[in-house]
C-alpha atoms as a PDB file:
ATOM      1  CA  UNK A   1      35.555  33.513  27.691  1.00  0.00           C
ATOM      2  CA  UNK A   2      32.459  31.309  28.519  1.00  0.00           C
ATOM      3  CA  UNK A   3      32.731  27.917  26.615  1.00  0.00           C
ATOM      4  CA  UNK A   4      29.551  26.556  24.712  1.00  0.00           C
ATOM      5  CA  UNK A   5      26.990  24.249  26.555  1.00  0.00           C
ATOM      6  CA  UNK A   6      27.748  20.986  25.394  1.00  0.00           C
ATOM      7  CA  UNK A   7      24.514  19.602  23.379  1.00  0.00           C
ATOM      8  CA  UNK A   8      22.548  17.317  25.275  1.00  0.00           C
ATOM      9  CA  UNK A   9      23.357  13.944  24.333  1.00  0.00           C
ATOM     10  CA  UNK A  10      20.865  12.343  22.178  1.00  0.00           C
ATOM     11  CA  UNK A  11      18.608  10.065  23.370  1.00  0.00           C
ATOM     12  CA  UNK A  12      19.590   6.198  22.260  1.00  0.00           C
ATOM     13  CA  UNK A  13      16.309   4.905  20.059  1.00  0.00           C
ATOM     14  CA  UNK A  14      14.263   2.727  22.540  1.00  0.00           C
ATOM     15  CA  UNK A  15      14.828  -1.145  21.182  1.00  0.00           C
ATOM     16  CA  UNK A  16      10.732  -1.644  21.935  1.00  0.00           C
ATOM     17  CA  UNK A  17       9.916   1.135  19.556  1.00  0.00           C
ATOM     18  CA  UNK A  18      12.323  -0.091  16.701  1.00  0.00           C
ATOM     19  CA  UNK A  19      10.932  -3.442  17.044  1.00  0.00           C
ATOM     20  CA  UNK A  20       7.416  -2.075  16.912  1.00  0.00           C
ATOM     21  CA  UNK A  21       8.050   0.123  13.632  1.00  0.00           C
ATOM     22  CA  UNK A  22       9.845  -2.752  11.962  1.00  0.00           C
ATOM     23  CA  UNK A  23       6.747  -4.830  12.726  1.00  0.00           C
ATOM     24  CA  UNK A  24       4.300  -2.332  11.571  1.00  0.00           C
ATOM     25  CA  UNK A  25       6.213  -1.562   8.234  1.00  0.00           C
ATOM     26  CA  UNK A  26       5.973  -5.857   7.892  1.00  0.00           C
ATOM     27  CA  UNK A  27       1.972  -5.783   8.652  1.00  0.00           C
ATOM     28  CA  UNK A  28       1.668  -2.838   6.315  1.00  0.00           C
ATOM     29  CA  UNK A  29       3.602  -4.739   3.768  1.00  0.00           C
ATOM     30  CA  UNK A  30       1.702  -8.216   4.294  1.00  0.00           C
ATOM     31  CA  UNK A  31      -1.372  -6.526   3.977  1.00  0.00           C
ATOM     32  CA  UNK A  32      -0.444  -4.881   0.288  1.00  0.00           C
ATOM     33  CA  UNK A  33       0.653  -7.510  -0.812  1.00  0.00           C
ATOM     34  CA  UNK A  34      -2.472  -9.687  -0.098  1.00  0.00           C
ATOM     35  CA  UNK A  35      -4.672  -7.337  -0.893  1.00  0.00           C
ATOM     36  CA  UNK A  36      -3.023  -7.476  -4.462  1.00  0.00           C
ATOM     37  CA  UNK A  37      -3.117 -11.091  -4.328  1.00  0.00           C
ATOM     38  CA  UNK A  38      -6.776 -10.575  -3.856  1.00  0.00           C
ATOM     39  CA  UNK A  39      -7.493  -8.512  -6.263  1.00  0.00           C
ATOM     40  CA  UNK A  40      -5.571 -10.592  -8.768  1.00  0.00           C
ATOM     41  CA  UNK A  41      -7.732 -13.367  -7.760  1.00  0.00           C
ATOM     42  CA  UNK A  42     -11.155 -11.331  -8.607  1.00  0.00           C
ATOM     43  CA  UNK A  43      -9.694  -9.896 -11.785  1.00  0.00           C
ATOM     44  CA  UNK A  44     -11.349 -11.249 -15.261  1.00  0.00           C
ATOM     45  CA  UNK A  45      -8.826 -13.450 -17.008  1.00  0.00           C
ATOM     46  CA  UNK A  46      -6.839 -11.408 -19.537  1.00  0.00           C
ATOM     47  CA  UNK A  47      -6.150 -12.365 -23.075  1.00  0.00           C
ATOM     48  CA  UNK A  48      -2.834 -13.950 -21.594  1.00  0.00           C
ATOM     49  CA  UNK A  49      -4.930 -16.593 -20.198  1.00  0.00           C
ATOM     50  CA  UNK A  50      -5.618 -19.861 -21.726  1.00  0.00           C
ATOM     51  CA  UNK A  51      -8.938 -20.846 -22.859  1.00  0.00           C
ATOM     52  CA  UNK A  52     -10.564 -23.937 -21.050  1.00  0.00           C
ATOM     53  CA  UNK A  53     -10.253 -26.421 -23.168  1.00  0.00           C
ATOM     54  CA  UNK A  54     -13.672 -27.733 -24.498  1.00  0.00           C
ATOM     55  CA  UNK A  55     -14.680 -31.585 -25.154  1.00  0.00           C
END
């Protein structure tokens, strides 16, 4: 009897392209999270917010 092809041996992930996708997952995550702080920034006070004190 004829034995099975071994698979072909997968390929080891390329140490350039991890380090890319971990940087692009950081950008992406930078970016959300100033974006956020933007928008926080933009947002009308809530009623959590203190009044300015007056005189």
């Amino acid at each position: 009897m004829a034995q099975d092809p071994a698979p072909p041996p997968t390929p080891k992930p390329d140490g350039k392209a991890e380090r890319e996708a971990r940087l692009a997952a950081a950008l992406r995550a930078n970016l959300r999270k100033r974006k956020a702080q933007a928008r926080a920034r933009e947002a009308p006070p809530g009623p959590a917010a203190k009044p300015e004190r007056q005189g």
